[in-house]
C-alpha atoms as a PDB file:
ATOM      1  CA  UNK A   1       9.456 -10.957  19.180  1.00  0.00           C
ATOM      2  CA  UNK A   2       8.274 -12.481  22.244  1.00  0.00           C
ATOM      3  CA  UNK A   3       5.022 -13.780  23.445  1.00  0.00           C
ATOM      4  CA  UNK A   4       4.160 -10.469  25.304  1.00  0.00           C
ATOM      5  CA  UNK A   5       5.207  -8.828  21.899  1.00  0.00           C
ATOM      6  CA  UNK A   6       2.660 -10.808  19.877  1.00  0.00           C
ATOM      7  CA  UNK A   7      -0.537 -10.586  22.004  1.00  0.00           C
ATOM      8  CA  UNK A   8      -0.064  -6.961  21.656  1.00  0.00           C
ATOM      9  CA  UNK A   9       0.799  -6.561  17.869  1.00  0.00           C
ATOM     10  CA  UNK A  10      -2.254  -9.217  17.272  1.00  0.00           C
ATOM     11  CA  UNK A  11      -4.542  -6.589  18.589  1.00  0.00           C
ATOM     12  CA  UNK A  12      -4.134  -4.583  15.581  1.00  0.00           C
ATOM     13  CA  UNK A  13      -5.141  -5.103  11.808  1.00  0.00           C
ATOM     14  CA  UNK A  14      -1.780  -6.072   9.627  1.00  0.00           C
ATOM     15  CA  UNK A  15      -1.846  -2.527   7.427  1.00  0.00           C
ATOM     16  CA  UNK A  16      -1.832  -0.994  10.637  1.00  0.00           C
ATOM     17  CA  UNK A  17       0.851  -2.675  12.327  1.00  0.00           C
ATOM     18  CA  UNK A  18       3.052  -2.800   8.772  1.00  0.00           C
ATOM     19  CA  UNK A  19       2.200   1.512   8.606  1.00  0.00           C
ATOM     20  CA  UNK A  20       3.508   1.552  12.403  1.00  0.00           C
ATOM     21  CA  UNK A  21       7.207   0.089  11.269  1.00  0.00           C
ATOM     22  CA  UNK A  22       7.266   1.859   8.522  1.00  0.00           C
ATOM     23  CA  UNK A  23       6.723   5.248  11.115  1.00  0.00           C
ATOM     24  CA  UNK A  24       9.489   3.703  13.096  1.00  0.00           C
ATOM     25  CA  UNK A  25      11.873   3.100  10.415  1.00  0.00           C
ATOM     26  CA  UNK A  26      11.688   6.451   8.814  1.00  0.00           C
ATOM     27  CA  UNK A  27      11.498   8.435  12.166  1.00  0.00           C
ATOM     28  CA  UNK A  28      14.300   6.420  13.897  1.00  0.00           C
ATOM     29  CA  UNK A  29      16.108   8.235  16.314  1.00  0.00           C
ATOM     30  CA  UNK A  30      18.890   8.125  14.411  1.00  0.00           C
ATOM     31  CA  UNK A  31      17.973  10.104  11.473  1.00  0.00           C
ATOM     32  CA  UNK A  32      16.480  12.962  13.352  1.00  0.00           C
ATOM     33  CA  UNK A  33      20.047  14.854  13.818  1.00  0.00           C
ATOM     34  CA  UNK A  34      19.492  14.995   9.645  1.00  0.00           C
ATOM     35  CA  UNK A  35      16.239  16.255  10.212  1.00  0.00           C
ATOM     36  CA  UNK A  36      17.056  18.747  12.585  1.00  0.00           C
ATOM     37  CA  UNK A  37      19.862  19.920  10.100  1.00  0.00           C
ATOM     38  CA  UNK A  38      17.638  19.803   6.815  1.00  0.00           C
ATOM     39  CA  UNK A  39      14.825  21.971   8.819  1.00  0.00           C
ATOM     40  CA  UNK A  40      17.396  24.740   9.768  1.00  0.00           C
ATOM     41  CA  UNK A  41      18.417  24.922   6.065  1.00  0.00           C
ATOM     42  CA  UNK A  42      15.096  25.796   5.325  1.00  0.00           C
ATOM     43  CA  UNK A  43      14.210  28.108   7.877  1.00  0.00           C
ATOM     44  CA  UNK A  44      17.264  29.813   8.428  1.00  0.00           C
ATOM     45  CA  UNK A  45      19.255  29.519   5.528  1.00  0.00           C
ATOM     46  CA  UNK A  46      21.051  33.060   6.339  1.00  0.00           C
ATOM     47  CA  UNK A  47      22.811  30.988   9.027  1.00  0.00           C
ATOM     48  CA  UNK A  48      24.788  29.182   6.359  1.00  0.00           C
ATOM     49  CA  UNK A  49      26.181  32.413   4.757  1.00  0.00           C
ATOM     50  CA  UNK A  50      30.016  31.492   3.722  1.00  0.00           C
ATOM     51  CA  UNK A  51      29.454  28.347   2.223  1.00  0.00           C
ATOM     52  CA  UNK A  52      28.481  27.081  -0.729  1.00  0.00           C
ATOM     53  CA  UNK A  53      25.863  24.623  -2.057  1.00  0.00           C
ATOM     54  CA  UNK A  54      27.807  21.923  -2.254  1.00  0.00           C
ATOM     55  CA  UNK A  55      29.886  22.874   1.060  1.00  0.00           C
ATOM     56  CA  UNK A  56      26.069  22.272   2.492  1.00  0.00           C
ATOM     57  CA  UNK A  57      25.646  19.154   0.788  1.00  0.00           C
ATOM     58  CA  UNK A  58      28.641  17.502   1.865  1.00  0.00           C
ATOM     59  CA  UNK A  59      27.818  19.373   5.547  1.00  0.00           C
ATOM     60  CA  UNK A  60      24.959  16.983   5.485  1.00  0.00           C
ATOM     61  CA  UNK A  61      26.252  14.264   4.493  1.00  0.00           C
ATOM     62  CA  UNK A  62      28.980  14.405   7.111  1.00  0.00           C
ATOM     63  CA  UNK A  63      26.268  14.767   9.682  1.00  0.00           C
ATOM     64  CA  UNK A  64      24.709  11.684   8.368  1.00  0.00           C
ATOM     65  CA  UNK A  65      27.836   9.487   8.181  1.00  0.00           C
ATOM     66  CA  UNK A  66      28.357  10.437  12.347  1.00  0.00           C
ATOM     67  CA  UNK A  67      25.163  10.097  13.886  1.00  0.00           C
ATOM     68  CA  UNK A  68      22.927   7.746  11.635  1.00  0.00           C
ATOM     69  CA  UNK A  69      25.673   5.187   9.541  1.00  0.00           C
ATOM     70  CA  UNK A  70      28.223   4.637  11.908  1.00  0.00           C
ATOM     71  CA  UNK A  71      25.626   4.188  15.004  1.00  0.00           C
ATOM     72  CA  UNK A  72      23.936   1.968  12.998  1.00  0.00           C
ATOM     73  CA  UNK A  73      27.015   0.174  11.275  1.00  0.00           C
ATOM     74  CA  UNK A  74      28.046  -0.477  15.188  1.00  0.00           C
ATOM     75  CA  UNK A  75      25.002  -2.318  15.689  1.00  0.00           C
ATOM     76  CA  UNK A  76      25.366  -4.466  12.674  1.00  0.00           C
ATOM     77  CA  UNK A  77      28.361  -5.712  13.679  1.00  0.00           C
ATOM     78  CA  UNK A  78      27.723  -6.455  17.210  1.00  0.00           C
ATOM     79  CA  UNK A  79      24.853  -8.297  15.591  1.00  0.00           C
ATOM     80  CA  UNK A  80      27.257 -10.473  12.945  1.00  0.00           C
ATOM     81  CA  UNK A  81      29.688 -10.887  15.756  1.00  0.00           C
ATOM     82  CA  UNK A  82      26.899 -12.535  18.548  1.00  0.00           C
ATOM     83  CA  UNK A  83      27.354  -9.842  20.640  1.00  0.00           C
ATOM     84  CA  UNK A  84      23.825  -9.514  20.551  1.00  0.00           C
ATOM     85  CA  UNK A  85      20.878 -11.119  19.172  1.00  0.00           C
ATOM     86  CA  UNK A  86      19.350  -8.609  16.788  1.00  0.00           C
ATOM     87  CA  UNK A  87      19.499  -5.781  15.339  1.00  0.00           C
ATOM     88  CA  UNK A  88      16.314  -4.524  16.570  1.00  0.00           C
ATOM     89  CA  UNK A  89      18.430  -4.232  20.453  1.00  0.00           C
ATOM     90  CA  UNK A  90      15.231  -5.802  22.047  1.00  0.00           C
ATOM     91  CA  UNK A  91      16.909  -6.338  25.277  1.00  0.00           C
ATOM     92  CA  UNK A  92      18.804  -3.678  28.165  1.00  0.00           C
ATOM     93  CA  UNK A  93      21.735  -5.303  27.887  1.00  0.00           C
ATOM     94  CA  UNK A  94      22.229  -5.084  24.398  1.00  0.00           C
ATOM     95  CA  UNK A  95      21.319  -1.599  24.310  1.00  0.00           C
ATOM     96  CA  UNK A  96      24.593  -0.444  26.395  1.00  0.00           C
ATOM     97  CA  UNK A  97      27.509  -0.681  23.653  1.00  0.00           C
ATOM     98  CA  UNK A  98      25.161   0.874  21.501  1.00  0.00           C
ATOM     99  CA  UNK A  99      24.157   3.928  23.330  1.00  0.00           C
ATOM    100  CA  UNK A 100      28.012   4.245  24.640  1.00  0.00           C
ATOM    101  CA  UNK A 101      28.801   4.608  20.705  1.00  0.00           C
ATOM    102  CA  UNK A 102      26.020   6.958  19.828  1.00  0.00           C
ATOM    103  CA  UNK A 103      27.066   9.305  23.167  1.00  0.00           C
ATOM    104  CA  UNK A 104      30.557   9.091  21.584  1.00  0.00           C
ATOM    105  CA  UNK A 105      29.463  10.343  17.874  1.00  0.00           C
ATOM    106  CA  UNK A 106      26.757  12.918  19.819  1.00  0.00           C
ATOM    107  CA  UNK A 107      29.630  14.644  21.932  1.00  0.00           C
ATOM    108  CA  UNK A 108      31.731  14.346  18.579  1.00  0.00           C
ATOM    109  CA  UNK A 109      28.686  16.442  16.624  1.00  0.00           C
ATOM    110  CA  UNK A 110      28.593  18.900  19.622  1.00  0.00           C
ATOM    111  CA  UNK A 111      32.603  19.559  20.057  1.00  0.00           C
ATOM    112  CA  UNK A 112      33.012  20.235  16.321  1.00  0.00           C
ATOM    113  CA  UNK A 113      29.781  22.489  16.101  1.00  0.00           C
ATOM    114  CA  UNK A 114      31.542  24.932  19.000  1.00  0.00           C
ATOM    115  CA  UNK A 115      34.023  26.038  16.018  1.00  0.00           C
ATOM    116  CA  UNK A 116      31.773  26.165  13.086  1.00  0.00           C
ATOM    117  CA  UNK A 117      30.975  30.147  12.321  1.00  0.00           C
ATOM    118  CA  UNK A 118      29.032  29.188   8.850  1.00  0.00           C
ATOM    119  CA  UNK A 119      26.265  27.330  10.346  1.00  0.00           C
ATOM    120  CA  UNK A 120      23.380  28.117  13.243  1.00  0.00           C
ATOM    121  CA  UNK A 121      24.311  28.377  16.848  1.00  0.00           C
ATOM    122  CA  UNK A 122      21.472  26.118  18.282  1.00  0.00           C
ATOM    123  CA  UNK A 123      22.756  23.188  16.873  1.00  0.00           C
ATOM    124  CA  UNK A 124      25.688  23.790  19.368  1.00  0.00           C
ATOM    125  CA  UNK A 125      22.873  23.275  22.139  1.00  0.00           C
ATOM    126  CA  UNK A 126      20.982  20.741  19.966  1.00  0.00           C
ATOM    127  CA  UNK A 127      24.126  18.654  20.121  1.00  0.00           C
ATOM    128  CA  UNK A 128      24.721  19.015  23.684  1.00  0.00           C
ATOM    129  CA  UNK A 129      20.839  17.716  24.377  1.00  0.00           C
ATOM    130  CA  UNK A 130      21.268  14.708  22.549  1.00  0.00           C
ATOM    131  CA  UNK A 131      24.430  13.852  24.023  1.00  0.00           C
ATOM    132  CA  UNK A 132      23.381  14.924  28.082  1.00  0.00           C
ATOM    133  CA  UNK A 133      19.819  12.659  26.803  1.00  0.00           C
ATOM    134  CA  UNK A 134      21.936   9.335  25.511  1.00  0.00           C
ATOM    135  CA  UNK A 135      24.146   9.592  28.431  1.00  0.00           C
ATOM    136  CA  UNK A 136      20.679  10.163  30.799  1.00  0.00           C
ATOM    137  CA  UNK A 137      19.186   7.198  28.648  1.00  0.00           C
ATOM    138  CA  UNK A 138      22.069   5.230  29.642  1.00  0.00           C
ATOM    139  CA  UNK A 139      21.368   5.389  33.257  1.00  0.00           C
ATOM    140  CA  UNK A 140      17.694   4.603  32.650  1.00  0.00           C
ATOM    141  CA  UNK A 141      18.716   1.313  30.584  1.00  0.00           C
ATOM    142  CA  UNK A 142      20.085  -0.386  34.336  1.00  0.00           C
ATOM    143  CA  UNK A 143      16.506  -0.116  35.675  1.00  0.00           C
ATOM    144  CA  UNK A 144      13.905   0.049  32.462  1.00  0.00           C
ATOM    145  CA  UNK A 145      14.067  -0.022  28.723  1.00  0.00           C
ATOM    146  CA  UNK A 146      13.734   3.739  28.038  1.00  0.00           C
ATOM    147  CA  UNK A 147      12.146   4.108  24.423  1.00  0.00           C
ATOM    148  CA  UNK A 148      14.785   5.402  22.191  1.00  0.00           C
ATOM    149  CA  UNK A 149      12.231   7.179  19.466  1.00  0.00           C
ATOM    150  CA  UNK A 150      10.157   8.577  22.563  1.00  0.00           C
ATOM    151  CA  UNK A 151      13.797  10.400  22.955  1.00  0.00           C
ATOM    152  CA  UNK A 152      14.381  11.017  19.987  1.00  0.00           C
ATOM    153  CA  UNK A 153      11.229  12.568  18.911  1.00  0.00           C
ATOM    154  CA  UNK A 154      11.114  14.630  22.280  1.00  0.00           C
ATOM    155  CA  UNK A 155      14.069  16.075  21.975  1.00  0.00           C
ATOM    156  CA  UNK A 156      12.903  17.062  18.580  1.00  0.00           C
ATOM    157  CA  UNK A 157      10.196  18.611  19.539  1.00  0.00           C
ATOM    158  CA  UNK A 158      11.407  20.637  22.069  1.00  0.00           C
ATOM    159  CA  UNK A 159      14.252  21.517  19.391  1.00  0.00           C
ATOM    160  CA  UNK A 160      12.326  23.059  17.369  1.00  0.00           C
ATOM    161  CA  UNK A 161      10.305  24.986  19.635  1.00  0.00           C
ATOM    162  CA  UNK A 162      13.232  26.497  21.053  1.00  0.00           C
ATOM    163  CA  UNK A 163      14.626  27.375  17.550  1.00  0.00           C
ATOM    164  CA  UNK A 164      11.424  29.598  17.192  1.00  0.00           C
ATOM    165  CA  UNK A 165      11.916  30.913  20.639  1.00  0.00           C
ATOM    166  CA  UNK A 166      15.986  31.954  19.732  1.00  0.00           C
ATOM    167  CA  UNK A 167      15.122  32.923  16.353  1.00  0.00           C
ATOM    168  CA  UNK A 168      11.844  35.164  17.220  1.00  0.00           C
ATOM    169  CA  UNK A 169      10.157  32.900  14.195  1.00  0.00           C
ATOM    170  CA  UNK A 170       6.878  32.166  13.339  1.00  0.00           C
ATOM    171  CA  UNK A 171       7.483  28.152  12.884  1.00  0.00           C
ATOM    172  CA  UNK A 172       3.800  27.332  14.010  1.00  0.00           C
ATOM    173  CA  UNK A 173       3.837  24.582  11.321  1.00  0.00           C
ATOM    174  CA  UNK A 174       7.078  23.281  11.700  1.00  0.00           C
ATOM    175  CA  UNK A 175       6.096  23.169  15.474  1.00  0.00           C
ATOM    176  CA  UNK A 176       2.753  21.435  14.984  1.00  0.00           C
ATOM    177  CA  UNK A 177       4.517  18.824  12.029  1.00  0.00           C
ATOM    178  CA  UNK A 178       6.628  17.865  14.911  1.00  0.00           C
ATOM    179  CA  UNK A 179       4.331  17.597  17.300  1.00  0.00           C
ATOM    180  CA  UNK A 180       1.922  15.570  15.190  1.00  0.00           C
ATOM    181  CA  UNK A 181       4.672  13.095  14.098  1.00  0.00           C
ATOM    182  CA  UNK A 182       5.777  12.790  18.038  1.00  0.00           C
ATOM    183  CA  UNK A 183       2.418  11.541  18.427  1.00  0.00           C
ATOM    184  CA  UNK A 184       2.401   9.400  15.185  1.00  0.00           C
ATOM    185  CA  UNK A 185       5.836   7.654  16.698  1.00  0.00           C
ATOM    186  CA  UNK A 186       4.283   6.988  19.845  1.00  0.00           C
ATOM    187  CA  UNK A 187       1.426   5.207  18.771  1.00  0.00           C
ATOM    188  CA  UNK A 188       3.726   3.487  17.002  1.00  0.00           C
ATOM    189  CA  UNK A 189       5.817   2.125  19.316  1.00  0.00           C
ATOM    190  CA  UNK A 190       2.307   1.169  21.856  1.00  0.00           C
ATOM    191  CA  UNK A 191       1.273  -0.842  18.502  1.00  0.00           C
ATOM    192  CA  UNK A 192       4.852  -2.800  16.802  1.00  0.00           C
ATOM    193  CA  UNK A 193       6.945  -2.821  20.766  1.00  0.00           C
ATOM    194  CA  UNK A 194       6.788  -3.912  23.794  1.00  0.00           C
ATOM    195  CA  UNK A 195       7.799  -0.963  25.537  1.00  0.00           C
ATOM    196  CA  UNK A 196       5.282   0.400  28.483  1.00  0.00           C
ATOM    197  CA  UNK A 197       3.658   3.738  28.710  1.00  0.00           C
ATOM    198  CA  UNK A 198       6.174   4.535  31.776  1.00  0.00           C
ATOM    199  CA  UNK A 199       9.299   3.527  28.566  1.00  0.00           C
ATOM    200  CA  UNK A 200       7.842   5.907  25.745  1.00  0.00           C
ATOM    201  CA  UNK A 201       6.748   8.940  28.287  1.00  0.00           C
ATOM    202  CA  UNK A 202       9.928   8.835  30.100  1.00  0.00           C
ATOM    203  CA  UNK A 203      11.662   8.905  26.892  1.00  0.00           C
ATOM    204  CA  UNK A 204       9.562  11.725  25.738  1.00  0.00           C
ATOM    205  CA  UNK A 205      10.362  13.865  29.055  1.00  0.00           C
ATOM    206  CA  UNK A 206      14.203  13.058  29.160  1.00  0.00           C
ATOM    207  CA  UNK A 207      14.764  14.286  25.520  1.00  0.00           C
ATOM    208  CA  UNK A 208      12.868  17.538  25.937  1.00  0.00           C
ATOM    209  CA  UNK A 209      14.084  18.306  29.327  1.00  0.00           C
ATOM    210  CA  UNK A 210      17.663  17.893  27.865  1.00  0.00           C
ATOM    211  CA  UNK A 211      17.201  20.151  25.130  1.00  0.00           C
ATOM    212  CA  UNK A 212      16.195  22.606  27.471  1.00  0.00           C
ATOM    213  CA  UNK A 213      18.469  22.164  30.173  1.00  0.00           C
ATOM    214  CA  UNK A 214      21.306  22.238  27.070  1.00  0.00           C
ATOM    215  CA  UNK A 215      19.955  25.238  25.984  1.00  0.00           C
ATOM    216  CA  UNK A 216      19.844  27.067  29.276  1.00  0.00           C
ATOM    217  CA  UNK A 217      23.188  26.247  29.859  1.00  0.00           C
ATOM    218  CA  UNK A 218      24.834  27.003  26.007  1.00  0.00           C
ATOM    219  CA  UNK A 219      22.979  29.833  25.016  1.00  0.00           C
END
């Protein structure tokens, strides 16, 4: 944590800064694929006719082990090896193996869910937006630090909105959960980050434009 880092943390009591990473933890980017997934078992559990409880389970769990361990694994070991100097990726340079990896486990999540039959068909376009937004992300990384939750929780919430839209569903409180917890993450990232408001909203606005532009162009 830097000295820009600190004069802005200092600004807020300790529960509320120690509430803040907790909201980042739990709401990392790279658990909301599992989210996403857990959500559609819920709402539209006809979508997994053909398989059974355990088949779902272990459906899960794979989803889990691709985008959330592995990404995360990958950055624990360019930490132990020096390639970088924390875990927490605080730097744009640091950030580029990392998102190169994620973009590899994201196209991996959306080339596998073009043959699945037993599960629903947005996460074929869910897929697709996080992948086109880690590859956009990317890009942004060579000029700004682009705030990974603002793109994660973006894409989310455009996600889910467009679920209702596909599925003709009433998810008004799925829809304002999301939206609420977008905001939560935010503030959270202004209060335990350095990132700028330019960082968070871009991130915002590249992972809900990708989810739409994926889902314009898959379904």
């Amino acid at each position: 944590m830097d000295a820009t880092e600190n004069t802005v943390t200092e600004r807020h009591p300790l529960i509320i800064r120690l509430l803040a990473k907790l909201v980042s933890y739990v709401l990392h980017p790279l658990f909301i694929p599992s989210y996403i997934f857990l959500l559609l078992m819920f709402e539209v559990p006809y979508e997994f006719a053909g398989i059974t409880i355990w088949q779902l389970k272990m459906r899960l769990f794979g989803l889990f082990w691709l985008t959330a361990f592995f990404p995360a694994f990958a950055v624990f070991l360019l930490w132990r090896l020096k390639f970088s100097e924390s875990i927490f990726l605080r730097t744009q340079k640091e950030r580029i193996i990392p998102f190169v990896i994620t973009m590899f486990f994201y196209w991996w999540m959306y080339y596998l869910s073009r043959n699945f039959t037993d599960q629903p068909a947005v996460l074929k376009f869910f897929f697709m937006g996080i992948f086109i937004a880690s590859s956009l992300g990317l890009v942004c990384n060579n000029f700004f630090k682009i705030s990974l939750h603002g793109m994660g929780m973006g894409g989310a919430l455009a996600a889910v909105i467009l679920f209702s839209f596909y599925y003709r569903l009433p998810m008004g409180l799925p829809i304002a959960a999301t939206a609420l917890l977008t905001g939560i993450v935010c503030s959270s990232r202004f209060i335990v980050s350095d990132h700028t408001s330019k960082e968070i909203y871009t991130g915002l606005l590249v992972g809900s434009v990708c989810q739409i532009g994926a889902y314009w162009f898959v379904m």
